[in-house]
C-alpha atoms as a PDB file:
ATOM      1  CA  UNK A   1     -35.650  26.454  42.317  1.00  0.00           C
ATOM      2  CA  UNK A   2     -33.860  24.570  39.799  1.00  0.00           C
ATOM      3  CA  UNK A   3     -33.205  25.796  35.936  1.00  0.00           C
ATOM      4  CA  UNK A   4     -33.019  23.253  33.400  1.00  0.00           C
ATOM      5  CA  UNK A   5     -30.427  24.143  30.670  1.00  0.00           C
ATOM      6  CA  UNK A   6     -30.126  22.220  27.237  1.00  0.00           C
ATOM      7  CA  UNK A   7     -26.264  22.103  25.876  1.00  0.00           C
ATOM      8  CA  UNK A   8     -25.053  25.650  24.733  1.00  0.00           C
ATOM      9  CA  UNK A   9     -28.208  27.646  26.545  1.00  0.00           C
ATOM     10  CA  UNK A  10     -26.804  30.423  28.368  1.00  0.00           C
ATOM     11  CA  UNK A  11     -28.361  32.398  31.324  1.00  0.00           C
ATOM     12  CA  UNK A  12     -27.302  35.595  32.253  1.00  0.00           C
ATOM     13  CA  UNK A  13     -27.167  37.239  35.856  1.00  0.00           C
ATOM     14  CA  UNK A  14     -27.005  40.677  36.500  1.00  0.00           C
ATOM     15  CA  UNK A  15     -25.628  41.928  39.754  1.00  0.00           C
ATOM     16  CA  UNK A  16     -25.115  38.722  41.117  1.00  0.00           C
ATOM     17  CA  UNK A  17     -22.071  38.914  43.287  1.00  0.00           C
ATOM     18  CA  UNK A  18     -22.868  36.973  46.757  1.00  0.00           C
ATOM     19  CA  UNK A  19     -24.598  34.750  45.111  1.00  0.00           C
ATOM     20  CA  UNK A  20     -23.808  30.652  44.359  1.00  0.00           C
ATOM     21  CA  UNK A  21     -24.391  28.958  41.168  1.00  0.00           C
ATOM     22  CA  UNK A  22     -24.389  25.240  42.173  1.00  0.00           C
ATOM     23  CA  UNK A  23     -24.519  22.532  39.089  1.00  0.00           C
ATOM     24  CA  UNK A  24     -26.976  20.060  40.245  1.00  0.00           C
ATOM     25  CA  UNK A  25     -26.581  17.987  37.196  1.00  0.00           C
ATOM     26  CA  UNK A  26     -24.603  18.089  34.133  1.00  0.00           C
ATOM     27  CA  UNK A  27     -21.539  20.502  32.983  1.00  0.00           C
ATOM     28  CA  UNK A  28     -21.442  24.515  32.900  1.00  0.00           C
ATOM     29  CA  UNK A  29     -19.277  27.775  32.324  1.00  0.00           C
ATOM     30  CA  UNK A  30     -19.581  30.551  34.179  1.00  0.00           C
ATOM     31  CA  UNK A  31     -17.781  33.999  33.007  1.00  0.00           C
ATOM     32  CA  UNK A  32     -17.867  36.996  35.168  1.00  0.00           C
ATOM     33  CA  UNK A  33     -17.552  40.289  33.736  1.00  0.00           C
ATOM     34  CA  UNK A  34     -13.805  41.442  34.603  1.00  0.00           C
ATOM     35  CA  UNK A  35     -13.301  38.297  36.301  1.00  0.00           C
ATOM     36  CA  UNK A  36     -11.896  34.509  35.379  1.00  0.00           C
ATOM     37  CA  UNK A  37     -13.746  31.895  33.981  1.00  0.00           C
ATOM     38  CA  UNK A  38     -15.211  28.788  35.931  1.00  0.00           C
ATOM     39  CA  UNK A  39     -16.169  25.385  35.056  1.00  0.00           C
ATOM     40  CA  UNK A  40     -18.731  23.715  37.178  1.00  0.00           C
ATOM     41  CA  UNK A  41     -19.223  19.543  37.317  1.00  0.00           C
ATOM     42  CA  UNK A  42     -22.008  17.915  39.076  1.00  0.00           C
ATOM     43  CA  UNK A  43     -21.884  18.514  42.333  1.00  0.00           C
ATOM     44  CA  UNK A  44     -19.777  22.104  42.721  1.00  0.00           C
ATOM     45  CA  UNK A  45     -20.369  25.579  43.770  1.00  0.00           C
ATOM     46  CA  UNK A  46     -18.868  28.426  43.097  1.00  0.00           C
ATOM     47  CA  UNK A  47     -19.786  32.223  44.879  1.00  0.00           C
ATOM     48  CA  UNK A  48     -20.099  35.250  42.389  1.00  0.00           C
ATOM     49  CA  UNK A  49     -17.648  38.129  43.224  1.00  0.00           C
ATOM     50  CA  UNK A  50     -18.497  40.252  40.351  1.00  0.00           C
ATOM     51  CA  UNK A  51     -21.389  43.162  40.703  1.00  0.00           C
ATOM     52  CA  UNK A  52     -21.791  43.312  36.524  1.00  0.00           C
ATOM     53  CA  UNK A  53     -23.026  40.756  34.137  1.00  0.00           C
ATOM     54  CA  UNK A  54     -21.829  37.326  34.530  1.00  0.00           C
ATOM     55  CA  UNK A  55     -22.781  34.363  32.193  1.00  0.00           C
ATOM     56  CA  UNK A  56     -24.309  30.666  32.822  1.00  0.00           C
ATOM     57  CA  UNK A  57     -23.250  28.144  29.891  1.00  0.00           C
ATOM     58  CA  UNK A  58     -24.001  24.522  29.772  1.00  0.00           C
ATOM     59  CA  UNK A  59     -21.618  22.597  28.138  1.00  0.00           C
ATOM     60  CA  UNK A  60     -24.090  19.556  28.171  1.00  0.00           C
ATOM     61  CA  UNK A  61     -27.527  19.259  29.698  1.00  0.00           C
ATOM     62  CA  UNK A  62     -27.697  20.641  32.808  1.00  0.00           C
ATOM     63  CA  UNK A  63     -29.218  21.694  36.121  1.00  0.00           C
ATOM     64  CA  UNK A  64     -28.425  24.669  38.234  1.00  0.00           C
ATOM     65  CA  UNK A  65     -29.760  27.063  41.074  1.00  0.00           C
ATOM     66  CA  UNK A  66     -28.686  30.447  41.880  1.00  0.00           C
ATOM     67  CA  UNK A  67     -29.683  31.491  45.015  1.00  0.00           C
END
């Protein structure tokens, strides 16, 4: 399932570590609580290590799927 995100909406994901985040279209930050920041471009992936809250940005229209 795919989740639309207009520039600046956020999504957050609790508990989320083992998961992927993969940007499907457009440009995103993702922020991990304790952890480093990530930006995603079209295309990448990038595996949650983090059990707390971490945070989905789009810095531009976007598409993305956590699974």
């Amino acid at each position: 399932m795919n989740i639309r995100l207009v520039r600046g909406k956020t999504v957050p994901v609790r508990g989320g570590a083992g998961r992927t985040v993969h940007a499907h279209e457009g440009r995103i930050w993702i922020t991990e609580e304790n952890g480093a920041d990530v930006i995603l471009e079209t295309g990448q992936s990038f595996r949650l290590a983090r059990p707390g809250l971490t945070v989905v940005e789009a810095f531009s229209d976007a598409s993305i799927s956590i699974r």
